[in-house]
C-alpha atoms as a PDB file:
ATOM      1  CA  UNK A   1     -48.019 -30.732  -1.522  1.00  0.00           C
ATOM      2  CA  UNK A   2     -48.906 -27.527  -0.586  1.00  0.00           C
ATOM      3  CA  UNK A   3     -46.666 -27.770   3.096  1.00  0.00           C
ATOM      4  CA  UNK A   4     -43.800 -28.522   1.089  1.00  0.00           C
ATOM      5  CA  UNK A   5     -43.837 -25.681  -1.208  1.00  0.00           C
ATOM      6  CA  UNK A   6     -44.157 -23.386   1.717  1.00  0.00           C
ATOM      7  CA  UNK A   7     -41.100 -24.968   3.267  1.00  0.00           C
ATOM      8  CA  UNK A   8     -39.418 -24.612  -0.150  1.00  0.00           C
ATOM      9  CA  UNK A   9     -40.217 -21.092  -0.425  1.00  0.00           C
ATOM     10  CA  UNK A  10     -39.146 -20.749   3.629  1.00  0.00           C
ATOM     11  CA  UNK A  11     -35.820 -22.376   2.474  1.00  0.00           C
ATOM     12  CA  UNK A  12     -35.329 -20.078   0.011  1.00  0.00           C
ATOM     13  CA  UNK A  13     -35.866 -17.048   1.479  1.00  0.00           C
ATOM     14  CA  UNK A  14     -33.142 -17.852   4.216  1.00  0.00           C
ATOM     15  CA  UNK A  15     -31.208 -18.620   1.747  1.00  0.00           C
ATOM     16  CA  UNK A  16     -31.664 -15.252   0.065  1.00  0.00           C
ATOM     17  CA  UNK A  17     -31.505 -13.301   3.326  1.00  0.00           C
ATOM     18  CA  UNK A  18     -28.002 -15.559   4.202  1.00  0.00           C
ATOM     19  CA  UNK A  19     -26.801 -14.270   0.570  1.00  0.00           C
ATOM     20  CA  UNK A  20     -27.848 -10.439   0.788  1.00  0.00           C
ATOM     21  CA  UNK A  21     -26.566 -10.411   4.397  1.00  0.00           C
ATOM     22  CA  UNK A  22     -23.219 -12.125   3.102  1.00  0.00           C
ATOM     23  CA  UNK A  23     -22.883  -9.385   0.159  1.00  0.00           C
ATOM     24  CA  UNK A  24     -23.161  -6.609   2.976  1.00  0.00           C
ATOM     25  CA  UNK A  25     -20.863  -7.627   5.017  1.00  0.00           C
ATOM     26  CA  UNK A  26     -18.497  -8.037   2.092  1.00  0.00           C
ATOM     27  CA  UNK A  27     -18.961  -4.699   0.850  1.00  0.00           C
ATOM     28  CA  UNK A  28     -18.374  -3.047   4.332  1.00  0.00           C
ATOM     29  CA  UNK A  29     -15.192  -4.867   4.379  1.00  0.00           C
ATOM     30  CA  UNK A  30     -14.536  -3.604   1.298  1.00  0.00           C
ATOM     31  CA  UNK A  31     -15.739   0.171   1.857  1.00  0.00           C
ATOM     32  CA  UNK A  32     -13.528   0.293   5.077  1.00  0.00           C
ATOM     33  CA  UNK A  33     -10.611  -1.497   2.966  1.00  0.00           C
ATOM     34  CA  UNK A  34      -7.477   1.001   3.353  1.00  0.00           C
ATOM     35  CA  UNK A  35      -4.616  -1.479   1.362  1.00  0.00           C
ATOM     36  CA  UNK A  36      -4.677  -2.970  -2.265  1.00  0.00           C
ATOM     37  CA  UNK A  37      -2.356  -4.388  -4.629  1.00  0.00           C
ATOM     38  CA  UNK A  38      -3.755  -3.317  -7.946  1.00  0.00           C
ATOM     39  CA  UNK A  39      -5.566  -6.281 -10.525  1.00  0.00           C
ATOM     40  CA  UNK A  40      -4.406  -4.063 -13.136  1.00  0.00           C
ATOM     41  CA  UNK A  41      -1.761  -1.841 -14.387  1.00  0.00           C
ATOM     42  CA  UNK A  42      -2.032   0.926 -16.829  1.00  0.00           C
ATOM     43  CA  UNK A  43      -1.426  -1.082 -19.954  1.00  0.00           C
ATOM     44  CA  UNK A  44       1.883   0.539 -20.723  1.00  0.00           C
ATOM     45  CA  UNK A  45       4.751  -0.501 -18.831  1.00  0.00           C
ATOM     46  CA  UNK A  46       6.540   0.938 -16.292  1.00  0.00           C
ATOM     47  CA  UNK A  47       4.807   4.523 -17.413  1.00  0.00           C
ATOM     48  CA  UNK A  48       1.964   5.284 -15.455  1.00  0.00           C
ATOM     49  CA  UNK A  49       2.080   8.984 -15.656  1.00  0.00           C
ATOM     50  CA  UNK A  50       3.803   9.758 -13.125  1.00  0.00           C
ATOM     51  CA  UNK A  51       2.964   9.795  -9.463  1.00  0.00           C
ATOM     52  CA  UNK A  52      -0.195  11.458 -10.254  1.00  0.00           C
ATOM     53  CA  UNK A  53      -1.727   9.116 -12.617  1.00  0.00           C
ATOM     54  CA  UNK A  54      -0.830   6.142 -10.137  1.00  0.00           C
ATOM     55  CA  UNK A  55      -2.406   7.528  -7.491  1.00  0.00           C
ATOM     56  CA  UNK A  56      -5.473   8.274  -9.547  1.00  0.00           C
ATOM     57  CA  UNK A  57      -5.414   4.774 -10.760  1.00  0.00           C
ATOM     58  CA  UNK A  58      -5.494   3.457  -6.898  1.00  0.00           C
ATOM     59  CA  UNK A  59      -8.304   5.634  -6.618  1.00  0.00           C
ATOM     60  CA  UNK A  60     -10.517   4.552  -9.575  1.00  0.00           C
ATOM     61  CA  UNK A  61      -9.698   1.079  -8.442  1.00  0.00           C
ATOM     62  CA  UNK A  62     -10.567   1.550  -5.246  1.00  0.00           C
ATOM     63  CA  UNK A  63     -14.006   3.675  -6.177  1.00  0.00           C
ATOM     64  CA  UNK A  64     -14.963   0.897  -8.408  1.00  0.00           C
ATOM     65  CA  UNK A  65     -14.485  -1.735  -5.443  1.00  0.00           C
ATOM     66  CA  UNK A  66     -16.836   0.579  -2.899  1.00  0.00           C
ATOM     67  CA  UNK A  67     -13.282   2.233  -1.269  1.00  0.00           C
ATOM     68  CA  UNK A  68     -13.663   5.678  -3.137  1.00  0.00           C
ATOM     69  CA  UNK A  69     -14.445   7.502   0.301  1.00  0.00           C
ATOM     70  CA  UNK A  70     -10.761   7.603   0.977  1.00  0.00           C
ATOM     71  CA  UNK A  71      -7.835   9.137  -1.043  1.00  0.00           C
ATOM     72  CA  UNK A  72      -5.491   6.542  -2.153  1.00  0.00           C
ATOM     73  CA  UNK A  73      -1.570   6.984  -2.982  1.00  0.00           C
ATOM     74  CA  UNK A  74       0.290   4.111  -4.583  1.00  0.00           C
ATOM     75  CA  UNK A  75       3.613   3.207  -2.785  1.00  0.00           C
ATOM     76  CA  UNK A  76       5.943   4.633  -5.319  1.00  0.00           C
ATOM     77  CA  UNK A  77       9.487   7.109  -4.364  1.00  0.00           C
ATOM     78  CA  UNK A  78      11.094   9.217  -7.132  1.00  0.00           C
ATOM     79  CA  UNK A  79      14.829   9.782  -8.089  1.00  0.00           C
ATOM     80  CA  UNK A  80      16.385  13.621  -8.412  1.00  0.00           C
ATOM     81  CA  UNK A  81      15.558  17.262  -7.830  1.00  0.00           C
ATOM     82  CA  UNK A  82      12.644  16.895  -4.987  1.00  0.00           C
ATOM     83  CA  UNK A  83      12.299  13.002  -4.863  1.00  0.00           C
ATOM     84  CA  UNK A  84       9.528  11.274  -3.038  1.00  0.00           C
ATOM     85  CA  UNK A  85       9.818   9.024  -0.186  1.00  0.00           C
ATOM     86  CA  UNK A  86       7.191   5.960  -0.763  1.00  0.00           C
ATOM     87  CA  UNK A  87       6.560   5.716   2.751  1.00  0.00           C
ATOM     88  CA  UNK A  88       5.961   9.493   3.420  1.00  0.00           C
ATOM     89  CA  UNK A  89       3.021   9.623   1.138  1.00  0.00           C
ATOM     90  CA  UNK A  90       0.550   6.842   2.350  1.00  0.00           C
ATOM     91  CA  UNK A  91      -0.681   7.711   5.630  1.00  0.00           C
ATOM     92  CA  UNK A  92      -0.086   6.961   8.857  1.00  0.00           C
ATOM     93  CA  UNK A  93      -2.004   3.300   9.442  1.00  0.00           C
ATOM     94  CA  UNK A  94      -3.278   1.177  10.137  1.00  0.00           C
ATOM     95  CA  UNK A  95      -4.054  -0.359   6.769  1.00  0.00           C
ATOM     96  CA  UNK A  96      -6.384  -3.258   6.207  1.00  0.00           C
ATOM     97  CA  UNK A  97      -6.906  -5.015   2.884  1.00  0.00           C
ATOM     98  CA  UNK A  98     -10.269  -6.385   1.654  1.00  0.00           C
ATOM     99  CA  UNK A  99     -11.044  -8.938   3.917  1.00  0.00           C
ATOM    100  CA  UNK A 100     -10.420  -6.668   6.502  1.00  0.00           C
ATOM    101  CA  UNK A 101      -6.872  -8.117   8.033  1.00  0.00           C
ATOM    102  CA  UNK A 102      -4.642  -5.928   9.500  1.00  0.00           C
ATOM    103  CA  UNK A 103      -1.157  -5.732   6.919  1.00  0.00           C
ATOM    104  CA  UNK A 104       0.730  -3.295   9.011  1.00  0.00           C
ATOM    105  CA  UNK A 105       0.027  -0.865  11.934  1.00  0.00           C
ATOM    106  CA  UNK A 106       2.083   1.893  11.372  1.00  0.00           C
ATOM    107  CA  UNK A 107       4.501   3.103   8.794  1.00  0.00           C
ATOM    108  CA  UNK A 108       7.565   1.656  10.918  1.00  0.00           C
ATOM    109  CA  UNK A 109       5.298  -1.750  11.158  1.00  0.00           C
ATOM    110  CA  UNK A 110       4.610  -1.253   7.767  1.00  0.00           C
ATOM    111  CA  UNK A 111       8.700  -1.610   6.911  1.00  0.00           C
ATOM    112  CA  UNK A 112       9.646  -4.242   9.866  1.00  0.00           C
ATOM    113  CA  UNK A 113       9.984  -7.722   9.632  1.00  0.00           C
ATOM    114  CA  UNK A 114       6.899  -7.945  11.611  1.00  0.00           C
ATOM    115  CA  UNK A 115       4.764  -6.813   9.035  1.00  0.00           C
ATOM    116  CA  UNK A 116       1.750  -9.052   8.333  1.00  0.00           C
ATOM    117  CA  UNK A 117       2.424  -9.000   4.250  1.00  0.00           C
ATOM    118  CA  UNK A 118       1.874 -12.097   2.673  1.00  0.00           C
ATOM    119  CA  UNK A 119       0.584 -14.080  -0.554  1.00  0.00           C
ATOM    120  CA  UNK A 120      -2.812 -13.932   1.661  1.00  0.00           C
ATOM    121  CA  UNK A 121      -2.868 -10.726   2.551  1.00  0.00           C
ATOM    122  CA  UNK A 122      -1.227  -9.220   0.336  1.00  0.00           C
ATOM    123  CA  UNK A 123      -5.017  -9.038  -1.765  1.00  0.00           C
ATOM    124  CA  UNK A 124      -6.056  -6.971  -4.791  1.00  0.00           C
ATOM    125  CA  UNK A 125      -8.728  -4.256  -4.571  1.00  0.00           C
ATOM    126  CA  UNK A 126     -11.487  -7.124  -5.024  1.00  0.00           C
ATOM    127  CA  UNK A 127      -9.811  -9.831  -2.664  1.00  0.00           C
ATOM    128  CA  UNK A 128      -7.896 -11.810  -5.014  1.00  0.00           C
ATOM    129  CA  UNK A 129      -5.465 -13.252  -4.189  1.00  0.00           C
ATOM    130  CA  UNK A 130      -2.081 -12.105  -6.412  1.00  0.00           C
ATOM    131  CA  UNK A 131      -0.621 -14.875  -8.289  1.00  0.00           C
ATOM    132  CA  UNK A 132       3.367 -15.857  -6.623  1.00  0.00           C
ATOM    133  CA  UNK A 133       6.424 -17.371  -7.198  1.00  0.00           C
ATOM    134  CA  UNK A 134       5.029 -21.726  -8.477  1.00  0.00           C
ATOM    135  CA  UNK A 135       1.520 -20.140 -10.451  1.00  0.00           C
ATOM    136  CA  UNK A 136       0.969 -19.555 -13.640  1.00  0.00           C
ATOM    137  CA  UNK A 137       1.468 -16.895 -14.482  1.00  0.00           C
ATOM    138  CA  UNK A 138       3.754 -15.328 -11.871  1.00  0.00           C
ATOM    139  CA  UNK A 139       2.467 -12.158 -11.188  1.00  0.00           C
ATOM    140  CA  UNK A 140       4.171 -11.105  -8.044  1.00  0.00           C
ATOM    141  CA  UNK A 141       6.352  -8.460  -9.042  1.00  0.00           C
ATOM    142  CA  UNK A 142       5.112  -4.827  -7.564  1.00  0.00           C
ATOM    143  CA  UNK A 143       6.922  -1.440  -8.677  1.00  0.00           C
ATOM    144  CA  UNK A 144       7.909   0.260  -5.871  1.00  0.00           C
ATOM    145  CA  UNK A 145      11.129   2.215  -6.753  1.00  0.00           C
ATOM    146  CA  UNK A 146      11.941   2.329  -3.099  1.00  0.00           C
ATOM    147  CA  UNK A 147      14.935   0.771  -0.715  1.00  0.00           C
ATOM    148  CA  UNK A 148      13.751  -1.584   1.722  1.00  0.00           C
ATOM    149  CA  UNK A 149      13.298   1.393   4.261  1.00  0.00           C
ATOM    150  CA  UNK A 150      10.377   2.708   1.602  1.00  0.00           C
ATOM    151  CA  UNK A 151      12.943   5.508   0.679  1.00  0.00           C
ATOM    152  CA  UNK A 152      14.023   6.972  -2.799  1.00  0.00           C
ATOM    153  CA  UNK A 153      17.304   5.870  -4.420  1.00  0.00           C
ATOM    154  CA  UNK A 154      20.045   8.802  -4.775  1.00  0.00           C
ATOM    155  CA  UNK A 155      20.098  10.656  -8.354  1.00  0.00           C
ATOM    156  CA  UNK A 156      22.217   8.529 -10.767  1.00  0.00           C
ATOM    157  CA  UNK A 157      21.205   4.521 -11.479  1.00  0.00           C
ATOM    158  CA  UNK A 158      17.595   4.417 -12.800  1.00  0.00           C
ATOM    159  CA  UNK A 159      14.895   2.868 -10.419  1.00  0.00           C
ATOM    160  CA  UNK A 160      11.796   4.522 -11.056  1.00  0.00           C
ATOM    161  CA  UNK A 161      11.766   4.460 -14.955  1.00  0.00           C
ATOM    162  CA  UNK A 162      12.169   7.956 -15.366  1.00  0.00           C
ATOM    163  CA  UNK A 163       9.788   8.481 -12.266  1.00  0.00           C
ATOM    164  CA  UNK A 164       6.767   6.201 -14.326  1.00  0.00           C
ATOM    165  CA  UNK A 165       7.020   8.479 -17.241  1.00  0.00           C
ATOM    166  CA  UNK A 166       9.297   5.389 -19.545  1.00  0.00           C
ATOM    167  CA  UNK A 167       7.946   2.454 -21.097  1.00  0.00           C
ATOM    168  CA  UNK A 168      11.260   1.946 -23.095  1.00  0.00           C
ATOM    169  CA  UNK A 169      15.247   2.486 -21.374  1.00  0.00           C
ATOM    170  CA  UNK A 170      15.437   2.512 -18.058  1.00  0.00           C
ATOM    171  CA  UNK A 171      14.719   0.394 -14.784  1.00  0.00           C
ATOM    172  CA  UNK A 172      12.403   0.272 -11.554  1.00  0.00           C
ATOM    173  CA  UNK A 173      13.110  -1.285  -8.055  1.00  0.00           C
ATOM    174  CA  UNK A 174      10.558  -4.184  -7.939  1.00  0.00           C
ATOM    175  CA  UNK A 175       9.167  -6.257  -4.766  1.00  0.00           C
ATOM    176  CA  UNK A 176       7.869  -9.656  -4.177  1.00  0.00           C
ATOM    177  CA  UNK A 177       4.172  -9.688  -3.766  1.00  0.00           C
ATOM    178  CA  UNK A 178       4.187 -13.126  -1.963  1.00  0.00           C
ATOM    179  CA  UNK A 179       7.574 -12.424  -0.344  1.00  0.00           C
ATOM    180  CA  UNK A 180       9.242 -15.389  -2.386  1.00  0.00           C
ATOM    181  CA  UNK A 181      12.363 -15.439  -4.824  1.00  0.00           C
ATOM    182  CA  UNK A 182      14.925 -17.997  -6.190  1.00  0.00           C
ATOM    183  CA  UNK A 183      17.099 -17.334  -3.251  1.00  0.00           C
ATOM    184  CA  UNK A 184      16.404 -17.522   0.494  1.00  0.00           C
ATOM    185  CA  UNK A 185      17.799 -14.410   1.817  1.00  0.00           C
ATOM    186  CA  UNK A 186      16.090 -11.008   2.662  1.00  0.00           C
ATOM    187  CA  UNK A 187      16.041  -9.477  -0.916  1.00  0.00           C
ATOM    188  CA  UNK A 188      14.369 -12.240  -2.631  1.00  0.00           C
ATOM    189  CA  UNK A 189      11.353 -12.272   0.218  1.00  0.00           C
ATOM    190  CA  UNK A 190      11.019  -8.395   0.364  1.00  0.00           C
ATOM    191  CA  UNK A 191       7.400  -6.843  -0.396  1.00  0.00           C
ATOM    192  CA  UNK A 192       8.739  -3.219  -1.441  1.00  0.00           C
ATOM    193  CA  UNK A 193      12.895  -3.349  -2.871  1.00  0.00           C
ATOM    194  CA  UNK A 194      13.332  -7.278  -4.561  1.00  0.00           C
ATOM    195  CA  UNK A 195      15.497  -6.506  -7.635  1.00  0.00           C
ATOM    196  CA  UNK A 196      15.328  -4.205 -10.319  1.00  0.00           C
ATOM    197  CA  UNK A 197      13.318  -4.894 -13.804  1.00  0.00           C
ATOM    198  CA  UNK A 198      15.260  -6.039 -16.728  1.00  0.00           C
ATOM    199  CA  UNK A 199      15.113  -7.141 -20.179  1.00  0.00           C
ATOM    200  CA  UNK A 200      15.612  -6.736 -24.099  1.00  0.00           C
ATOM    201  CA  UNK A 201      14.245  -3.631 -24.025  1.00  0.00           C
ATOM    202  CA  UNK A 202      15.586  -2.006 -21.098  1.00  0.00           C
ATOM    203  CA  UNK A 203      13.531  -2.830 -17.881  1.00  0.00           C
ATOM    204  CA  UNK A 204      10.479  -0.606 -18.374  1.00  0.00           C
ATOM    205  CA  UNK A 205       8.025  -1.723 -20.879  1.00  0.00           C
ATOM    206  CA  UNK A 206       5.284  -4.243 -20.661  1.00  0.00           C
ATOM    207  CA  UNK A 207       7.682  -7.213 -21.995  1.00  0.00           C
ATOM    208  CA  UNK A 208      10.647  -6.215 -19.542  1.00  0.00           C
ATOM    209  CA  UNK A 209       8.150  -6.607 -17.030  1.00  0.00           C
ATOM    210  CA  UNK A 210       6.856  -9.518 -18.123  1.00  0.00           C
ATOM    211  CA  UNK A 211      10.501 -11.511 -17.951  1.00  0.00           C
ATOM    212  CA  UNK A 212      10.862 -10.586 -14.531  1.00  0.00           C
ATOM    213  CA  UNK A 213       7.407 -12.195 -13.048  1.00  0.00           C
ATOM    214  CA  UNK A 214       4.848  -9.064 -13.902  1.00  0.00           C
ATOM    215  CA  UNK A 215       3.019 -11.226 -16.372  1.00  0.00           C
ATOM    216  CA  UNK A 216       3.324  -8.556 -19.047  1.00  0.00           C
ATOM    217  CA  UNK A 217      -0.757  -6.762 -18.706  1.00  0.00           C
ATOM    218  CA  UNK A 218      -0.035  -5.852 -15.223  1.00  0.00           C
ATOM    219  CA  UNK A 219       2.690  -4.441 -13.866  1.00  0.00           C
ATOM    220  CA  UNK A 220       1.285  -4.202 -10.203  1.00  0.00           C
ATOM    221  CA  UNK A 221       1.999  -1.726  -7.469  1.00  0.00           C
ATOM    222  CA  UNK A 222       1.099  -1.262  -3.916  1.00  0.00           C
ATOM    223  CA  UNK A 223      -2.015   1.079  -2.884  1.00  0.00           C
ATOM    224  CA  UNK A 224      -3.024   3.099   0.706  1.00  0.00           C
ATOM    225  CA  UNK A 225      -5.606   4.697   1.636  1.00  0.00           C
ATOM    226  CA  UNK A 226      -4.093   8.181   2.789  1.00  0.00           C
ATOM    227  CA  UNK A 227      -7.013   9.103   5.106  1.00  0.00           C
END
């Protein structure tokens, strides 16, 4: 009776040290984690106060998942007087997501078809998978208000609802999380410039969102670790 209790308790306590040394490695990952698609948006459309207040949502997100050591900028460009180029604000690469897989090597990786962004890689800050084109919901719109090149649309045609200051009129370029869409042609599978947001309302609140596949909380953008 007594050898088999000590073996139980032997068992165990592998079994613990498997567990702890599991959790470690899983939170290293996740410390050296340098790409995220967010779980969450701000709760109010397409306005996430600006630039600034996405990029400080990418970094709360990524503090509260053990990344906060770097500086995060979400993958947003602006429209008009001194507009922002998405892909001249996130670093140079290489970016790796939660699990540690390599999504892109370099900027020009980042925006070639050779890019490794997919439904599985393509992870949120806690290595969830995003929910694509065939679940419920369909989650896999991202706001990027770029062109496929990760550049800002000329002044004119709204893309960036009002640069993420409108919830109401307005419109923002939107990409496919798991690279799939109702058509098969290059659009419909990009990551960063998909279609523009639409609906009732405009294109820029949370139910405008929500017709296009952003399941209505979320409204989802891209995050990189800057440094």
């Amino acid at each position: 009776m007594i050898k088999t209790t000590r073996a139980n308790m032997r068992a165990c306590l592998f079994a613990s040290a498997a567990l702890l040394a599991l959790g470690t490695a899983t939170n290293a990952q996740q410390a050296n984690m340098t790409f995220f698609v967010t779980s969450a948006g701000s709760g109010n459309g397409a306005n996430l106060g600006g630039l600034a207040g996405a990029d400080k949502h990418c970094q709360d997100l990524a503090a509260a998942a053990g990344a906060g050591s770097h500086t995060w900028h979400a993958y947003l460009s602006t429209q008009g007087d001194g507009a922002v180029n998405a892909r001249d604000r996130i670093g140079r690469g290489p970016w790796s997501n939660a699990k540690g897989q390599v999504v892109a090597k370099s900027v020009d990786d980042l925006h070639s078809p050779g890019n490794n962004l997919t439904k599985q890689t393509s992870l949120n800050e806690k290595g969830g998978v995003v929910n694509g084109r065939g679940d419920t919901p369909n989650m896999h719109d991202a706001l990027t208000g770029s062109t496929a090149d990760g550049r800002a649309f000329p002044a004119g045609e709204d893309r960036t609802c009002k640069n993420y200051t409108s919830n109401a009129q307005g419109a923002v370029m939107l990409g496919h999380i798991d690279r799939q869409g109702l058509r098969d042609d290059d659009a419909s599978k990009s990551w960063n410039s998909s279609h523009p947001s639409r609906g009732p309302g405009g294109g820029c609140s949370q139910d405008d969102l929500k017709s296009t596949g952003g399941a209505g909380l979320y409204c989802l953008y891209y995050c990189f670790a800057v440094n």
